[in-house]
Protein backbone atom coordinates (compact mmCIF):
# COMPACT_ATOMS: atom_id res chain seq x y z
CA UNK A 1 98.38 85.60 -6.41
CA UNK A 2 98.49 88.38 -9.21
CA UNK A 3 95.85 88.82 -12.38
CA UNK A 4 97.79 89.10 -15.31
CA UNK A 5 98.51 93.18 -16.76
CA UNK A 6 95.19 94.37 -17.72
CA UNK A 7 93.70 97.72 -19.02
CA UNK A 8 90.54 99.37 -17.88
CA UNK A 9 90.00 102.30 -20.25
CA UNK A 10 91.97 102.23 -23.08
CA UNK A 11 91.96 105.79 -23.55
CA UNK A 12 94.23 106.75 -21.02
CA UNK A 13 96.83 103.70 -21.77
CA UNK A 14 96.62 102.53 -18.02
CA UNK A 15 97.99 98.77 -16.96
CA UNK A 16 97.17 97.61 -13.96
CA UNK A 17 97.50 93.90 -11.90
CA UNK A 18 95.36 93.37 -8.57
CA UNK A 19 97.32 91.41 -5.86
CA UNK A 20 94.90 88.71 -3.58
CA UNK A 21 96.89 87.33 -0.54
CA UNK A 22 94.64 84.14 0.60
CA UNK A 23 95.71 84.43 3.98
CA UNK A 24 96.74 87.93 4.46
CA UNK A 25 99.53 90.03 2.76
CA UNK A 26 101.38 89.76 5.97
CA UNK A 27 101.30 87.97 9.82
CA UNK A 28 99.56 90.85 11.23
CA UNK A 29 96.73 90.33 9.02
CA UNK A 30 96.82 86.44 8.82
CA UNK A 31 93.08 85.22 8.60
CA UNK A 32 91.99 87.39 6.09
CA UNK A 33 92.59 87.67 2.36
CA UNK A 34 94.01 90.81 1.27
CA UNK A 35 93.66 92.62 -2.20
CA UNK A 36 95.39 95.31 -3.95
CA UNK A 37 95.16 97.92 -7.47
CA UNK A 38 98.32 98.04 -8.36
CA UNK A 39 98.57 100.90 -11.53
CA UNK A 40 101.60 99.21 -14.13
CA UNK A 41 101.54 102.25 -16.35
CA UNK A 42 100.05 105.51 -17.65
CA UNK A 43 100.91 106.50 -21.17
CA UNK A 44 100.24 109.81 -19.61
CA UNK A 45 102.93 111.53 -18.22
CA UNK A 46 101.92 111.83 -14.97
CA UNK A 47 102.89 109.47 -12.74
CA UNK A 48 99.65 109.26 -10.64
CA UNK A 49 95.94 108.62 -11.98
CA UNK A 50 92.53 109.90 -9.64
CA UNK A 51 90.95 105.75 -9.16
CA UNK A 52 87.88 105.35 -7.89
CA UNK A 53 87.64 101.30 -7.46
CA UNK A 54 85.13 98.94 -6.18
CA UNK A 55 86.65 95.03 -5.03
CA UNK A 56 83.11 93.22 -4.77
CA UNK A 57 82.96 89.34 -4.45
CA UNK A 58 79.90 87.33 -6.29
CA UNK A 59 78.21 84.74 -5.08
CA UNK A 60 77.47 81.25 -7.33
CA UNK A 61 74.56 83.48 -9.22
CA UNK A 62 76.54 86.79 -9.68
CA UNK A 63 75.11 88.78 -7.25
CA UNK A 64 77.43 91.18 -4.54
CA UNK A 65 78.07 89.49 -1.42
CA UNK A 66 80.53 92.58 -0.16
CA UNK A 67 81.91 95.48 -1.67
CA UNK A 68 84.54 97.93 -0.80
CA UNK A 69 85.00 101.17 -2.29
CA UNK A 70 88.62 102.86 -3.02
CA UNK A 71 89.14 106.30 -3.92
CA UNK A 72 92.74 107.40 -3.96
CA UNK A 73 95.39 109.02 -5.86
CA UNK A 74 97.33 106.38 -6.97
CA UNK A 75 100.71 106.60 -7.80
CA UNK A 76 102.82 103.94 -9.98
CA UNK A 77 105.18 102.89 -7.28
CA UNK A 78 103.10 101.05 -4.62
CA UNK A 79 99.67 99.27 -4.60
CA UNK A 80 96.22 100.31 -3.06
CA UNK A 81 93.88 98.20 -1.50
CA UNK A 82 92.40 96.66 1.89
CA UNK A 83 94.73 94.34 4.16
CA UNK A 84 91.57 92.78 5.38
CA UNK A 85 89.39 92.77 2.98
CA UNK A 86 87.43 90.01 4.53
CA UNK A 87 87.86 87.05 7.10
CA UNK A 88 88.27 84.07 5.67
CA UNK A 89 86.52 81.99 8.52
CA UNK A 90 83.45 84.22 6.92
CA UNK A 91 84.33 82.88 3.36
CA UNK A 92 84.69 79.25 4.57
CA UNK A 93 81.38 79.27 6.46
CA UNK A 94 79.13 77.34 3.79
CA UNK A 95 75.69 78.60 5.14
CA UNK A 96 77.39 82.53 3.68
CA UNK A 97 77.95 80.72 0.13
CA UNK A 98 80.10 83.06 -0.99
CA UNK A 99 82.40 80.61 -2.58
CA UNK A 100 81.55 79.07 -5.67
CA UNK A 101 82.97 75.43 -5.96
CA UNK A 102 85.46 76.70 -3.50
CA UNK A 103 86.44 79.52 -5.86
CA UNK A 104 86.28 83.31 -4.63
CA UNK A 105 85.36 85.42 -7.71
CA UNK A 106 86.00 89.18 -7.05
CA UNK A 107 84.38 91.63 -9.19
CA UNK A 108 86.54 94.93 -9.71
CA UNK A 109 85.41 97.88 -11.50
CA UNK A 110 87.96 100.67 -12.04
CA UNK A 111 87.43 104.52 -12.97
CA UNK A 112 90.72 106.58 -13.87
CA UNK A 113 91.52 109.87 -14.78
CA UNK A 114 94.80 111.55 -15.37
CA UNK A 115 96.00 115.40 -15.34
CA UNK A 116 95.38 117.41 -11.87
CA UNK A 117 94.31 115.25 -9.70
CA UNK A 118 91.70 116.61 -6.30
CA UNK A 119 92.61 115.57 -2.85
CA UNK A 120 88.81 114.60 -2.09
């Protein structure tokens, strides 16, 4: 599954698309859904952005069940993200309610800056 293109600070011109695989992005991590930052474009022109990104998924009344924090240089030729994000046995227990009407809903909240970028 893929969000439509999306921008998260118009200033800099960035696209970006996050990838969720429902049953992990591959067979080695089958059993837990996967999710991915994937930067589109940066009408900079440098071809990598500082992100510092948090996936977080809501419970039925909006508040954080899990979060995971991503701080990378990203570059515009692969995506970023967690291969096991989290279980989805924990997802499908019903006593967690962390599904709403069956429905994940992840939260993500992206920072971006261009130019020089710091390897910390």
């Amino acid at each position: 599954m893929e969000t439509p293109a999306f921008s998260s600070e118009p200033d800099y011109g960035m696209k970006w698309k996050i990838f969720l695989y429902p049953n992990g992005v591959n067979n080695k991590n089958k059993g837990f859904v996967s999710v991915y930052l994937h930067l589109l474009s940066n009408n900079n022109k440098e071809p990598q952005a500082q992100v510092r990104c948090t996936f977080s998924i809501l419970n039925s009344s909006n508040q954080v069940k899990q979060t995971r924090f991503l701080h990378c240089k990203m570059h515009k030729v692969r995506a970023y993200g967690y291969p096991r994000f989290v279980a989805r046995a924990d997802l499908e227990n019903r006593s967690n309610k962390d599904l709403t009407n069956g429905k994940l809903i992840l939260h993500c909240n992206i920072k971006a800056s261009t130019g020089q970028v710091d390897s910390n």
